[in-house]
N, C-alpha and C. Protein backbone atom coordinates (compact mmCIF):
# COMPACT_ATOMS: atom_id res chain seq x y z
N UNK A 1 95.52 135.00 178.78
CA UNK A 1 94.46 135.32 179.70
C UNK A 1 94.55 134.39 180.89
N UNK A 2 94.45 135.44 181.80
CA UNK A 2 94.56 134.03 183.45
C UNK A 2 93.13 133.68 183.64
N UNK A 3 92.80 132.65 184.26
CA UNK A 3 91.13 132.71 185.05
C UNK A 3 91.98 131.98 186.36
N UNK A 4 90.76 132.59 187.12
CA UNK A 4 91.39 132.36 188.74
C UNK A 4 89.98 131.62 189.17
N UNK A 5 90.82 130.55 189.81
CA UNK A 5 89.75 129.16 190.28
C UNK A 5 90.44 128.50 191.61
N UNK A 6 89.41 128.31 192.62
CA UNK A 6 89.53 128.19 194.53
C UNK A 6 89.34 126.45 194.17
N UNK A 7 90.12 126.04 194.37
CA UNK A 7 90.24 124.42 194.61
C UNK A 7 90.64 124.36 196.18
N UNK A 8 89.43 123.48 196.71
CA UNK A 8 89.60 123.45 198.26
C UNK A 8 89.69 122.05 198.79
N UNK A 9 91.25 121.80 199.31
CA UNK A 9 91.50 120.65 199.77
C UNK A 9 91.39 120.07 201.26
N UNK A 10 91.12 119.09 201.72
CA UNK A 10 91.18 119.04 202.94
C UNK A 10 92.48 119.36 203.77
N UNK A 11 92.56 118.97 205.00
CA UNK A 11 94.11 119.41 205.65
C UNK A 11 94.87 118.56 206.07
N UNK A 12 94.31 117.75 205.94
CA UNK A 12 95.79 116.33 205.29
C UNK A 12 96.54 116.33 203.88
N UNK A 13 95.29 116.83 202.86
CA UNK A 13 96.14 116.90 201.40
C UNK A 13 97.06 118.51 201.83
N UNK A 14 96.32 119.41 202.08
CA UNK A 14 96.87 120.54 202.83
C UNK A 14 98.24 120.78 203.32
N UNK A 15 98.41 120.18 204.35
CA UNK A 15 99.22 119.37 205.03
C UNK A 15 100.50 118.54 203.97
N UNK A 16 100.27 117.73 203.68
CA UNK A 16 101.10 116.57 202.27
C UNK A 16 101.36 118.38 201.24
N UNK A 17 100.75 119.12 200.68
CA UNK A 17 101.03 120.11 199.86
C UNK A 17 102.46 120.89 200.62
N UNK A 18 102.30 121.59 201.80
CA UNK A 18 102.98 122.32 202.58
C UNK A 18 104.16 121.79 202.84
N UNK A 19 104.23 120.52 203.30
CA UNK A 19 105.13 119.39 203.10
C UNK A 19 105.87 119.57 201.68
N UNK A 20 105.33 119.10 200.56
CA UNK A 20 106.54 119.19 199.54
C UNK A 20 106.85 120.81 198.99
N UNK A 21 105.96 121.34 199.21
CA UNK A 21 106.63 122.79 199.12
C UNK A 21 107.96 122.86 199.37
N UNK A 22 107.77 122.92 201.31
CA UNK A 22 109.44 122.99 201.41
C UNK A 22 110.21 121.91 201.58
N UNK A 23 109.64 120.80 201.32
CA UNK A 23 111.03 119.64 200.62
C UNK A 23 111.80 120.22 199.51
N UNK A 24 110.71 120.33 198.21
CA UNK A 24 111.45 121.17 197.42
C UNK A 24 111.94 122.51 197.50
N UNK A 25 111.60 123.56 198.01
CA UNK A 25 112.52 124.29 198.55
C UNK A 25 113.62 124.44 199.08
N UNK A 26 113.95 123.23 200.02
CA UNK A 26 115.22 122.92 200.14
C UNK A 26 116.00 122.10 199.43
N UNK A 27 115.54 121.52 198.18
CA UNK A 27 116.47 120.90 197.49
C UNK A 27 116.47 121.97 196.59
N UNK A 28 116.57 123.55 196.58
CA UNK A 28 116.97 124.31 195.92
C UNK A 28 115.96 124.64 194.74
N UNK A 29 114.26 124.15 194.44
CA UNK A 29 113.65 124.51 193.58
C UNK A 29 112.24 124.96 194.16
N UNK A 30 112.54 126.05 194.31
CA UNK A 30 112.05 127.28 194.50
C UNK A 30 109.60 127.18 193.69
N UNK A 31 109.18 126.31 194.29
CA UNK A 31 107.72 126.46 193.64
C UNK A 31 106.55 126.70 194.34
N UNK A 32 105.44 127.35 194.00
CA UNK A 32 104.68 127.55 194.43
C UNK A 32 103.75 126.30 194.66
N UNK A 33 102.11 126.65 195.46
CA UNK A 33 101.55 125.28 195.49
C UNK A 33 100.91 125.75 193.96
N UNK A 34 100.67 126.62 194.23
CA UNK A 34 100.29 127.23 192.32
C UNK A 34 101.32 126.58 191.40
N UNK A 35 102.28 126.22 190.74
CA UNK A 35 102.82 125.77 190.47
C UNK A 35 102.82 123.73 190.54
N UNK A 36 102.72 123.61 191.46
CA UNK A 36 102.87 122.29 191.92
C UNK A 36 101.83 121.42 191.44
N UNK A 37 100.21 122.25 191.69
CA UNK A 37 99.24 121.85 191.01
C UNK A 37 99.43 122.11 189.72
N UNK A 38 99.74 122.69 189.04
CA UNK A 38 100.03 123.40 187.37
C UNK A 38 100.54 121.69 186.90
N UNK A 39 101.65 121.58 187.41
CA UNK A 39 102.62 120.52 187.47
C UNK A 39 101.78 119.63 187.41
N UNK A 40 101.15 118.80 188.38
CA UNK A 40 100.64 118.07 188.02
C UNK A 40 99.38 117.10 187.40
N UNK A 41 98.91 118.56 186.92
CA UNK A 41 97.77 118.23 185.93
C UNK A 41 98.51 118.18 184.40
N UNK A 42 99.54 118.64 184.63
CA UNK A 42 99.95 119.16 183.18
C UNK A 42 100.14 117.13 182.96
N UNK A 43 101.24 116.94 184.21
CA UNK A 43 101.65 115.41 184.41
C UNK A 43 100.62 114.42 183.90
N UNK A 44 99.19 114.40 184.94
CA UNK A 44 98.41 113.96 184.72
C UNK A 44 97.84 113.68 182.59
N UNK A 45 97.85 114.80 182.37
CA UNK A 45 97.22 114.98 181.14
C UNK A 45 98.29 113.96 180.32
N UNK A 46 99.39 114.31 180.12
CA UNK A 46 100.04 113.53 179.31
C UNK A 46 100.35 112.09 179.61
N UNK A 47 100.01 111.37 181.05
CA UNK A 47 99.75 109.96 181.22
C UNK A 47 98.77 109.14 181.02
N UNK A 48 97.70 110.24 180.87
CA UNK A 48 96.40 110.02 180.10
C UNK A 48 96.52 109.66 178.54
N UNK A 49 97.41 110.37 177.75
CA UNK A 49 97.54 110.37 176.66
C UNK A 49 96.54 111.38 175.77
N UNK A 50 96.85 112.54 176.56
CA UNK A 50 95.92 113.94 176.10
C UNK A 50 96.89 115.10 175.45
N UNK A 51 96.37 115.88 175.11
CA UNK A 51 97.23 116.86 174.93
C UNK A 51 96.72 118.12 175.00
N UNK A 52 97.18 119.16 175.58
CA UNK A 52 96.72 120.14 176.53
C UNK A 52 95.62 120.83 175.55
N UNK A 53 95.67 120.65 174.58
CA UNK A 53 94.62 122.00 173.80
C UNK A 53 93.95 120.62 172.72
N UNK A 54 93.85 119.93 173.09
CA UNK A 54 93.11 118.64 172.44
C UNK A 54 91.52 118.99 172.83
N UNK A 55 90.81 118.51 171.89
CA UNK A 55 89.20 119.14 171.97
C UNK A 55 88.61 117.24 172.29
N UNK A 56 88.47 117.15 173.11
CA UNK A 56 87.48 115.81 173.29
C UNK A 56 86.48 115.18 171.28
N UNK A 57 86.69 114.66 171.15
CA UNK A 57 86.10 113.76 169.83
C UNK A 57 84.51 113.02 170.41
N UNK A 58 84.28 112.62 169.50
CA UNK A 58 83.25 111.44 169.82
C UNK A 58 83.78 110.37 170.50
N UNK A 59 82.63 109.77 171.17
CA UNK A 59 82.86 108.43 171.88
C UNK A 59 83.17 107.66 171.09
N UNK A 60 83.30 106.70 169.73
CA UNK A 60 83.71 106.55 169.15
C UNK A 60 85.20 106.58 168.51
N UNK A 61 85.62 107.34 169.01
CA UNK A 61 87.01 107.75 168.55
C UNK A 61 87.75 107.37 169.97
N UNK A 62 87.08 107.29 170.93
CA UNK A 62 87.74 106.79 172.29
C UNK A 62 88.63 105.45 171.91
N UNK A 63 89.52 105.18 173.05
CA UNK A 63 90.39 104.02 173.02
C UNK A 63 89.40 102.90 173.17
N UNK A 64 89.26 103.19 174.31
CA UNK A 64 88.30 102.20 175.04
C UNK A 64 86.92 101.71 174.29
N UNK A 65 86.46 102.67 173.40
CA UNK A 65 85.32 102.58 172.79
C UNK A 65 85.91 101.05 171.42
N UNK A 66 87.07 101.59 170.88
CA UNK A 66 87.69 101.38 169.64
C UNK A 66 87.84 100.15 170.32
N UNK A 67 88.59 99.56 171.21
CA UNK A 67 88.81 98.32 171.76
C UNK A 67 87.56 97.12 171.50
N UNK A 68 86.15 97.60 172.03
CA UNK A 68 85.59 96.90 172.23
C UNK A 68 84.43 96.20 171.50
N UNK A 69 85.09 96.85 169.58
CA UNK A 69 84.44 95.87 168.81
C UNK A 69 85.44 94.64 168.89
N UNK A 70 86.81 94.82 169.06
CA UNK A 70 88.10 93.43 169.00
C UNK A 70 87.42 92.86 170.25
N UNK A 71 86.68 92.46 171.40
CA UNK A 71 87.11 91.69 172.28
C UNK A 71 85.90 90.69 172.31
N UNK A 72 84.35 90.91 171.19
CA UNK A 72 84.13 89.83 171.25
C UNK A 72 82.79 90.48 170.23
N UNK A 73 82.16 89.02 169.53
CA UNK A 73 81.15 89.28 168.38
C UNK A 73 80.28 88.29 168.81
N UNK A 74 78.93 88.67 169.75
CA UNK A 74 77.77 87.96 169.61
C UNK A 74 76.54 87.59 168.84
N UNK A 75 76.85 88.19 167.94
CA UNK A 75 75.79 88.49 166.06
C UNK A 75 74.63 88.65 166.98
N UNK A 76 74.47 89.27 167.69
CA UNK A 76 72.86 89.26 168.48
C UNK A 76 72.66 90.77 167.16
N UNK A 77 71.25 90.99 166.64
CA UNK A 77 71.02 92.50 166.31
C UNK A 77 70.37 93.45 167.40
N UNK A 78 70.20 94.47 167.41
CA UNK A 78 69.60 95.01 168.50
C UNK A 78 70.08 95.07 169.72
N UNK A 79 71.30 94.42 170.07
CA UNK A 79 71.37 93.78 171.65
C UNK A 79 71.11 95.23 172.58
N UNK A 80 71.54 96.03 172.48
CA UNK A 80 70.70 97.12 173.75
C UNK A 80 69.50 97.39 173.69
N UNK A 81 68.33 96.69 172.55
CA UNK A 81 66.97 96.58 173.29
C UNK A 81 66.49 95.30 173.60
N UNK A 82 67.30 94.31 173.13
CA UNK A 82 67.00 92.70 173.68
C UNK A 82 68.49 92.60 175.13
N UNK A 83 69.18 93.28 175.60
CA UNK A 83 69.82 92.94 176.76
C UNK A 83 68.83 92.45 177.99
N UNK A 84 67.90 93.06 178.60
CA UNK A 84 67.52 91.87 179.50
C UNK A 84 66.87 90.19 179.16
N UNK A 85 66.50 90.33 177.48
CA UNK A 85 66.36 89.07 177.33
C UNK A 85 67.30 88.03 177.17
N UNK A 86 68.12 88.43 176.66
CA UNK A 86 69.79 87.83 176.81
C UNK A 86 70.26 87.34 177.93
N UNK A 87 70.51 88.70 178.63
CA UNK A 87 70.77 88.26 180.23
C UNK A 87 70.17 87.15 181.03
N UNK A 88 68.66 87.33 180.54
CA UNK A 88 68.26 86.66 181.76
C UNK A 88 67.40 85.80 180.97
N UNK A 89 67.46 85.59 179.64
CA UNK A 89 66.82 84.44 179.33
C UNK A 89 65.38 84.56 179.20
N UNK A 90 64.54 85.79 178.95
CA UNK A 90 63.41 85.75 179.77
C UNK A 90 62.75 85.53 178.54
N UNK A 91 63.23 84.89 176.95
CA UNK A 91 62.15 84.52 175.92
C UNK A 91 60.84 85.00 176.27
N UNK A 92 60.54 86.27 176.34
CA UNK A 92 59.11 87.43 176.36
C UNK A 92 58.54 87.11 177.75
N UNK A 93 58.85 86.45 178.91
CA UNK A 93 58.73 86.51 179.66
C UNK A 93 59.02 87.20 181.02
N UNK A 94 58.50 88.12 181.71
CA UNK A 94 58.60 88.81 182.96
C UNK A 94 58.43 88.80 184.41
């Protein structure tokens, strides 16, 4: 199944698109800007470390999420409803 979707660039990216069109055209590979964009989302996705029919998980299951019990342990309990007292010291004070 196709779905057809208007991505509207300015005319400098415009411009830079039209440009490698026929760069590559003349180095003999023949692509559309349809194509080119295809290309490099596909690019994109796998430098991400995605994979094209991958269903998003919980936050939790994120890298970034997973990282950031290793980078540090303040035994505070609660700390996202005591963070401004932490921060700023404010022992019940406002």
């Amino acid at each position: 199944m196709i779905f057809i979707s208007t991505v509207r660039i300015d005319k400098k990216h415009l411009k830079l698109l039209d440009k490698l069109v026929s760069h590559l055209t003349l180095r003999g590979n023949k692509i559309s800007k349809k194509g080119i964009v295809a290309k490099l989302i596909e690019d994109a996705m796998i430098a991400e470390g995605l994979e094209e029919n991958e269903v998003p998980g919980s936050i939790t299951d994120d890298h970034a999420w997973k990282g950031l019990k290793d980078v540090f342990e303040l035994g505070i309990e609660d700390l996202s409803e005591k963070v401004d007292e932490v921060l700023y010291q404010l022992n019940g004070e406002e």
